[in-house]
Protein backbone atom coordinates (compact mmCIF):
# COMPACT_ATOMS: atom_id res chain seq x y z
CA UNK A 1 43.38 50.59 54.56
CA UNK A 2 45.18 47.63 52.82
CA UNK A 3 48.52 49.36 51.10
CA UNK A 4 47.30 47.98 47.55
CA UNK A 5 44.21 51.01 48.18
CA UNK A 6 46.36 53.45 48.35
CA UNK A 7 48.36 52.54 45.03
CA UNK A 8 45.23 52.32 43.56
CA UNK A 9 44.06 55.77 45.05
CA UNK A 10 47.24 57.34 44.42
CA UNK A 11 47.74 56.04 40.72
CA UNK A 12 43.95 57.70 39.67
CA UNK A 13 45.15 61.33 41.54
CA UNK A 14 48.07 60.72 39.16
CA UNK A 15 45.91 59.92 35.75
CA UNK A 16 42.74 62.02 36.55
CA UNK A 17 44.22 64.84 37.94
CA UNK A 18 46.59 67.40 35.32
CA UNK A 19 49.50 66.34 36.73
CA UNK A 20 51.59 64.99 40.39
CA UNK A 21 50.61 67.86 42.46
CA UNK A 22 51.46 65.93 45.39
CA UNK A 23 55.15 66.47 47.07
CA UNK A 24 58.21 64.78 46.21
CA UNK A 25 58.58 62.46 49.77
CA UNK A 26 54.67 61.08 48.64
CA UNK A 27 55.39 59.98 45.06
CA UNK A 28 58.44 58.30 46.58
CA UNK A 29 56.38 56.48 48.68
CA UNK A 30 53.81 55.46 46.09
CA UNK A 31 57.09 54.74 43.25
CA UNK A 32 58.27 52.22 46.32
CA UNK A 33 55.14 51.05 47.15
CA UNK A 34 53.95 50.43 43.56
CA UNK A 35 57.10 48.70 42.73
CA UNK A 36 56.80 46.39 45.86
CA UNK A 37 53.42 45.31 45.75
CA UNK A 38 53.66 44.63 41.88
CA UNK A 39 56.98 42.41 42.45
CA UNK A 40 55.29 40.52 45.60
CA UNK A 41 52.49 39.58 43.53
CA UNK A 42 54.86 38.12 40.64
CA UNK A 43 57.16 36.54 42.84
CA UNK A 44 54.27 34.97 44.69
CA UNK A 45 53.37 33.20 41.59
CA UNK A 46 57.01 31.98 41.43
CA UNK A 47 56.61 30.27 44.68
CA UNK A 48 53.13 28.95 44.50
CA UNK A 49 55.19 27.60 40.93
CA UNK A 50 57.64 25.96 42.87
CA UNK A 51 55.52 24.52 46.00
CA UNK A 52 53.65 22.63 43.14
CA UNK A 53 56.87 21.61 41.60
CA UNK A 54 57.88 20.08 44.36
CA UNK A 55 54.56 18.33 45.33
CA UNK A 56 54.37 16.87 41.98
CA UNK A 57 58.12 15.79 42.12
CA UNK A 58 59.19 14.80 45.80
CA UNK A 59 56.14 12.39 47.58
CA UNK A 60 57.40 13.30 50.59
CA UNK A 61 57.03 16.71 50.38
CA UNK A 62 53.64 16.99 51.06
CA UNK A 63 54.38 15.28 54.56
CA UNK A 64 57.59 18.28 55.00
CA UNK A 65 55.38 20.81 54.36
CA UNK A 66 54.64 23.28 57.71
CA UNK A 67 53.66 26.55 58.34
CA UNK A 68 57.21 27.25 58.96
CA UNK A 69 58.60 26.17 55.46
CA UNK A 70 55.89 27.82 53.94
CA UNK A 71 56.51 30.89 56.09
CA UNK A 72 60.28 31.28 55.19
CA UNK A 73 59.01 31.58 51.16
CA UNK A 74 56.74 34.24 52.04
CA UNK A 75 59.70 35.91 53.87
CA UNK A 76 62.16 35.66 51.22
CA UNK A 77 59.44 37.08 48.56
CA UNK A 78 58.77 40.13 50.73
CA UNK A 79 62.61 40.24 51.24
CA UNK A 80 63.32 40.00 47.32
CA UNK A 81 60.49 42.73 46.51
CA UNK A 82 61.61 45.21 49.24
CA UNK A 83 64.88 45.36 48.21
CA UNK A 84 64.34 45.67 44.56
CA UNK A 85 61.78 48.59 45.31
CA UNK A 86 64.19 50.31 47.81
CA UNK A 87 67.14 50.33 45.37
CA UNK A 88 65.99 53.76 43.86
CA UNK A 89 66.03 55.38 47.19
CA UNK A 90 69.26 53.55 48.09
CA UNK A 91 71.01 55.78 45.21
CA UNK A 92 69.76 54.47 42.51
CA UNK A 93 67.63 57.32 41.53
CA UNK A 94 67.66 59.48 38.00
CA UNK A 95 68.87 62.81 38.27
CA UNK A 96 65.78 64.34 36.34
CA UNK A 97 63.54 63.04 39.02
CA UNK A 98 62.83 67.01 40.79
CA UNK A 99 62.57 68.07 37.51
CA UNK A 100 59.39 65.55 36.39
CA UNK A 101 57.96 66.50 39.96
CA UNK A 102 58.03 70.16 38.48
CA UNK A 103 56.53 69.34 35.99
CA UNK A 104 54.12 67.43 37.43
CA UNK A 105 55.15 63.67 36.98
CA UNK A 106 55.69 61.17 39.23
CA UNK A 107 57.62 58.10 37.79
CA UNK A 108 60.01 54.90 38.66
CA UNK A 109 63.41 55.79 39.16
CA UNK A 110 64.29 56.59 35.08
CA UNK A 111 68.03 55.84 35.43
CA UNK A 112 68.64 52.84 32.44
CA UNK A 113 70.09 50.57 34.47
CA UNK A 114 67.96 50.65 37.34
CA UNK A 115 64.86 49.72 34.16
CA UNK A 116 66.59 46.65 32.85
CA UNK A 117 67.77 45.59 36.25
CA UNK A 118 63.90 46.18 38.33
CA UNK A 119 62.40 44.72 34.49
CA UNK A 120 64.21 41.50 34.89
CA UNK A 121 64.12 40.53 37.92
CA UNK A 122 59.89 41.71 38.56
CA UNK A 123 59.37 39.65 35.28
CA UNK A 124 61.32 38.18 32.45
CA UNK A 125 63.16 35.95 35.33
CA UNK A 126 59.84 35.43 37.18
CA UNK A 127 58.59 34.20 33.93
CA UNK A 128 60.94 32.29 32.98
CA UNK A 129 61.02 30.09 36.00
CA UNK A 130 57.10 29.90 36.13
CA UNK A 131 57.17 28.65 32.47
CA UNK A 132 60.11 26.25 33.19
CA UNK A 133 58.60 25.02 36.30
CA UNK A 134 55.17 24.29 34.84
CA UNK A 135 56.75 22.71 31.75
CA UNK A 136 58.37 20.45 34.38
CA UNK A 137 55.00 19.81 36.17
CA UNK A 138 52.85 19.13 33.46
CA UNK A 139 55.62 16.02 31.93
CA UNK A 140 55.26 15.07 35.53
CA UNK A 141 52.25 14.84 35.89
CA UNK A 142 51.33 13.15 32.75
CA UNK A 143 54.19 10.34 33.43
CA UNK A 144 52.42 9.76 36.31
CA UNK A 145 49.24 9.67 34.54
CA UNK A 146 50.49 7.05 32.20
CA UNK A 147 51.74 4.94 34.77
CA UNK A 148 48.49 4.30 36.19
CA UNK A 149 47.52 0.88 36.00
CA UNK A 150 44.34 -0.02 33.95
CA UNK A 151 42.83 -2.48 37.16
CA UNK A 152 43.59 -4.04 40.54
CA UNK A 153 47.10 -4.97 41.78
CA UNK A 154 47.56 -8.75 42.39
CA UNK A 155 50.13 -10.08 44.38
CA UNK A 156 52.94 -11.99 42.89
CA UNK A 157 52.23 -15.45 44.03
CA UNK A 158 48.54 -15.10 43.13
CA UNK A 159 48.77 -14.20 39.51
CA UNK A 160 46.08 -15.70 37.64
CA UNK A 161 44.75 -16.07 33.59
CA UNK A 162 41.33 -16.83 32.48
CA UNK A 163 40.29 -18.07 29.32
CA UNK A 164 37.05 -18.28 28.35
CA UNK A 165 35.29 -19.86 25.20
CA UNK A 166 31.68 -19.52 24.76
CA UNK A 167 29.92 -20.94 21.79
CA UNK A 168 26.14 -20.06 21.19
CA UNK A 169 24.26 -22.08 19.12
CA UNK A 170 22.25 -25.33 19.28
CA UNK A 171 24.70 -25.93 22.03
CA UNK A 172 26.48 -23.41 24.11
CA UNK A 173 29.95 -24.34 25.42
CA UNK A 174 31.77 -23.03 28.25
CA UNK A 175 35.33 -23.63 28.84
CA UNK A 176 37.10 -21.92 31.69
CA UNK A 177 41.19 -22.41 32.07
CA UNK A 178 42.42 -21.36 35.44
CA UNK A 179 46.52 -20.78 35.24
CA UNK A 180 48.56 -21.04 38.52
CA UNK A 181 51.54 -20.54 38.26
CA UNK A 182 54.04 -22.96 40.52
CA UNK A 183 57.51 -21.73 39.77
CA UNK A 184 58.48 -18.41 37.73
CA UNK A 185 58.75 -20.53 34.43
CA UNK A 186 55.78 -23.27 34.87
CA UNK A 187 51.88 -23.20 35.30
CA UNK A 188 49.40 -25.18 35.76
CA UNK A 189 46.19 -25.64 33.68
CA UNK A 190 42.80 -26.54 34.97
CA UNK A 191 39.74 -26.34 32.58
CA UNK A 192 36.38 -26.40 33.55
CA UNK A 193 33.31 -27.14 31.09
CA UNK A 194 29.50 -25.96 31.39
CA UNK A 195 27.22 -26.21 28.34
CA UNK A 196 23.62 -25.37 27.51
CA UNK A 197 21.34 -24.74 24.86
CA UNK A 198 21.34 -22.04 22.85
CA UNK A 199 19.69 -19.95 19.83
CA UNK A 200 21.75 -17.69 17.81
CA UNK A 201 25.02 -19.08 16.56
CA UNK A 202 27.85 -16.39 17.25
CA UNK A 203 31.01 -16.80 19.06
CA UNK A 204 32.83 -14.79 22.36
CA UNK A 205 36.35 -14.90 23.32
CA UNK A 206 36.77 -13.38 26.79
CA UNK A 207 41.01 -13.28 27.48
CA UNK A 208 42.10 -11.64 30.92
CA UNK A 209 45.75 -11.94 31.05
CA UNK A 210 47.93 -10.64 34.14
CA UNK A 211 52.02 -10.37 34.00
CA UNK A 212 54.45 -11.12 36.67
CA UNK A 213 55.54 -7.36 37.99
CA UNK A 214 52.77 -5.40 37.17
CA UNK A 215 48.55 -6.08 36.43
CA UNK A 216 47.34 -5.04 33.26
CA UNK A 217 44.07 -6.67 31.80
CA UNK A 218 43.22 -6.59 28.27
CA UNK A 219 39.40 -7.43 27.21
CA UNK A 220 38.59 -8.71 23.76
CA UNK A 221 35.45 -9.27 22.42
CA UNK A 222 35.33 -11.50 19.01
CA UNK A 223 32.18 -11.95 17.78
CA UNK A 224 31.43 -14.08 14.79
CA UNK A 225 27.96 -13.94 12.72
CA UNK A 226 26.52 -15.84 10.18
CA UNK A 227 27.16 -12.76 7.52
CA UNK A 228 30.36 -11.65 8.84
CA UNK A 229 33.52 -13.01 9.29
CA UNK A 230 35.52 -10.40 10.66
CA UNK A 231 36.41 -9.99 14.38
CA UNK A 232 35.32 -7.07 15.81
CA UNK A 233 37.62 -6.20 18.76
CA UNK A 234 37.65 -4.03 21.86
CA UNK A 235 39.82 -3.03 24.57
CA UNK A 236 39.71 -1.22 28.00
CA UNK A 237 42.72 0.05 26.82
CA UNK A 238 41.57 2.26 24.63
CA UNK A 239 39.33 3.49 26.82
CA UNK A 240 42.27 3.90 29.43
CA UNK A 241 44.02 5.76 26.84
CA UNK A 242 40.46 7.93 26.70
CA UNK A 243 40.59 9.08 30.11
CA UNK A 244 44.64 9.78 30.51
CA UNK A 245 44.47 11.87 27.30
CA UNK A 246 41.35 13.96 29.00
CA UNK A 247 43.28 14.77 32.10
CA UNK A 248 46.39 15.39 30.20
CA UNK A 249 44.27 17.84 28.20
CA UNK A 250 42.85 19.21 32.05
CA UNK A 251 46.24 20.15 33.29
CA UNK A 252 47.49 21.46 29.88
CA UNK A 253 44.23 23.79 30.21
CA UNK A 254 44.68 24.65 34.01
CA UNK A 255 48.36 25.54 33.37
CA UNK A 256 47.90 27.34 29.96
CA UNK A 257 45.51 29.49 31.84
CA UNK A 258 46.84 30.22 34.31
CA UNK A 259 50.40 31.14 32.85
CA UNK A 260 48.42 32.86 30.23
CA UNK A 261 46.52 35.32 32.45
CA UNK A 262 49.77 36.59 33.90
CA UNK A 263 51.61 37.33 30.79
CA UNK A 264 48.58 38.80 28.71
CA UNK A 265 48.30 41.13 31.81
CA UNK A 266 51.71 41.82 32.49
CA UNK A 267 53.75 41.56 29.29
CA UNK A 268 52.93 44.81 27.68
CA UNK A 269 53.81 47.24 30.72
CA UNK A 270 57.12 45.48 30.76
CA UNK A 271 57.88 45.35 26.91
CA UNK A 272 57.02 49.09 27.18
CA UNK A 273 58.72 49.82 30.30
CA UNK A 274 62.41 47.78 29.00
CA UNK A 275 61.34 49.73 26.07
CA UNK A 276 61.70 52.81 27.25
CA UNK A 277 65.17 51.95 28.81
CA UNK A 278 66.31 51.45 26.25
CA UNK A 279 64.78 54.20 23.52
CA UNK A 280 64.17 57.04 25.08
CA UNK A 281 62.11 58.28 22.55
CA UNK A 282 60.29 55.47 21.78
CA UNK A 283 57.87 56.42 24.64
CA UNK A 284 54.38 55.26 24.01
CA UNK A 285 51.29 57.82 24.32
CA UNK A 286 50.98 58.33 28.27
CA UNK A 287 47.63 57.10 28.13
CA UNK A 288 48.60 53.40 26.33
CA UNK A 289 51.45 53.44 29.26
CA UNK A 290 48.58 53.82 31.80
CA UNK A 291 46.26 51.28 30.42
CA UNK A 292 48.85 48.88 29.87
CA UNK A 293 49.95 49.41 34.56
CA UNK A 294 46.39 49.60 35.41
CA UNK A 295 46.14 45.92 33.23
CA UNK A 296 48.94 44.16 35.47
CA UNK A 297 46.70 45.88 38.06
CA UNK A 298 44.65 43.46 37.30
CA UNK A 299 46.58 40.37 37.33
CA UNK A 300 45.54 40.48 41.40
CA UNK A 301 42.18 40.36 40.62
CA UNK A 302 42.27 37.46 37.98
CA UNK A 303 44.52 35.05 40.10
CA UNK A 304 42.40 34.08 43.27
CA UNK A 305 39.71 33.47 40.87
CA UNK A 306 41.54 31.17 38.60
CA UNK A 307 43.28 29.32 41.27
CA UNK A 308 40.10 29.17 43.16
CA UNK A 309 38.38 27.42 39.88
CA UNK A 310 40.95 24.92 38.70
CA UNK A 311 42.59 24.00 41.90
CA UNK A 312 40.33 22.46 45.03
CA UNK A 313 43.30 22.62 47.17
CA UNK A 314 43.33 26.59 46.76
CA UNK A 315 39.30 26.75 46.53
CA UNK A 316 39.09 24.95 50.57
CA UNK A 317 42.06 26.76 51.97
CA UNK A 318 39.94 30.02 50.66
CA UNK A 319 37.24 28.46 52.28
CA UNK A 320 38.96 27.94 55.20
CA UNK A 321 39.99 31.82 55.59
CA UNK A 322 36.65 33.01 54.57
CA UNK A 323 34.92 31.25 57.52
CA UNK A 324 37.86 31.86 59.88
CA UNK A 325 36.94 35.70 59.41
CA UNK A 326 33.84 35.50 59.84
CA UNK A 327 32.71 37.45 63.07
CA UNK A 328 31.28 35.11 65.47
């Protein structure tokens, strides 16, 4: 039976039941457990934080990143959790802790400092790095989004500009200007002409324009009627500027969810818990202080599905483990 059951199993004896009627050695085991299990799953987050961090920042990560690497991370999270869970039964314990088995409660280690110490580290650090880190991964990401170019990379020496002038009317006109470019300060021009007839008189001005370092093509569109004399213009760059505002919105989303989900879940058993620390007798309701554990309960639930929905690199490697246990 996967440890998280019996948490779960051992927390409803402890709420359904009229009090810890269990011995003293068992709700130390469940205190450690709980505590362990609750701090993996944070500090998981923290790493899955910083693996993306680093993807996003370092190209060559993705090509240093092995088993091994990502083995030593899980290591140190277990490490981290284990001794922050332990620390209770290391001496760290309250003296009133027989006393609430008596009377039939079975809490975390009480002691003040042990709270603000366990509080910190399982979450207002945790969170503080996870919102830092995904701060730091969504400016990446959208510099790299706006550094995209808008079409095809030419090569230096093959830089070209086309101009094109078409008249429509009893007479169209063609004119086509091909600009090579011999040396880094002179071109060379070479028109071309084409003409036919035409009926309606309007007027198109076709400009594709590409610098010396980088490509970036700019479409207008200036079209002239006998009623109007205005140009009306359009650019792909707007329409660039379209798309790189929709995935900057896409990430925003992805990250706002998914930092949001943990700290709607977790936030008010911690407030409470620091709370309590600090104010002894600013205790909530015992019920309100189980709701509020049983909802960072369910931060475990909510994150494979909302890493398995906004991120296809989490939805195959799920995949992937699914079908691996699969009996055969």
């Amino acid at each position: 039976m996967p440890l998280f059951d019996v948490i779960v199993i051992l927390e409803y004896i402890r709420n359904i039941r009229t009090g810890w009627l269990l011995s003293p050695g068992i709700c130390d085991i469940w205190t450690v457990s709980d505590v362990l299990c609750c701090t993996a799953s944070i500090l998981h987050l923290v790493a899955i934080a910083m693996d993306r961090f680093w993807a996003v920042t370092n190209i060559n990560y993705i090509q240093a990143r092995n088993p091994q690497r990502i083995g030593i991370l899980i290591v140190i999270v277990w490490v981290v959790s284990l001794g922050i869970s332990m620390a209770p039964q290391l001496g760290w314990k309250d003296p009133g802790f027989m006393e609430r088995i008596a009377e039939g409660k079975c809490l975390v280690s009480q002691e003040p400092s042990y709270q603000i110490f366990a509080t910190c580290t399982t979450f207002y650090i945790p969170l503080l790095l996870i919102l830092i880190l995904y701060w730091r991964i969504f400016q990446a990401a959208r510099k790299r989004i706006r550094k995209r170019p808008g079409a095809a990379y030419q090569p230096a020496h093959e830089r070209r500009g086309i101009l094109r002038l078409i008249k429509t009317g009893p007479r169209e006109q063609s004119t086509a200007f091909t600009i090579t470019p011999s040396t880094p300060d002179h071109s060379s021009v070479s028109p071309e002409k084409t003409s036919s007839n035409g009926a309606n008189p309007s007027q198109t001005l076709t400009s594709t324009v590409t610098t010396t370092t980088t490509t970036t093509t700019t479409t207008m569109a200036v079209v002239t009627t006998p009623g109007t004399q205005a140009p009306q213009i359009t650019t792909t760059k707007k329409n660039r500027e379209t798309i790189e505002a929709k995935r900057e919105r896409k990430a925003a989303k992805t990250l706002a969810i998914i930092t949001g989900a943990f700290v709607a879940c977790w936030l008010p058993f911690f407030v409470v818990t620091l709370l309590q620390a600090l104010c002894s007798s600013c205790a909530p309701p015992d019920i309100l202080a189980s709701l509020f554990l049983w909802l960072g309960y369910f931060n475990s639930t909510l994150n494979p599905i909302i890493y398995t929905v906004f991120s296809p690199e989490f939805r195959q490697a799920f995949k992937k483990m699914l079908r691996c246990s699969k009996p055969r």
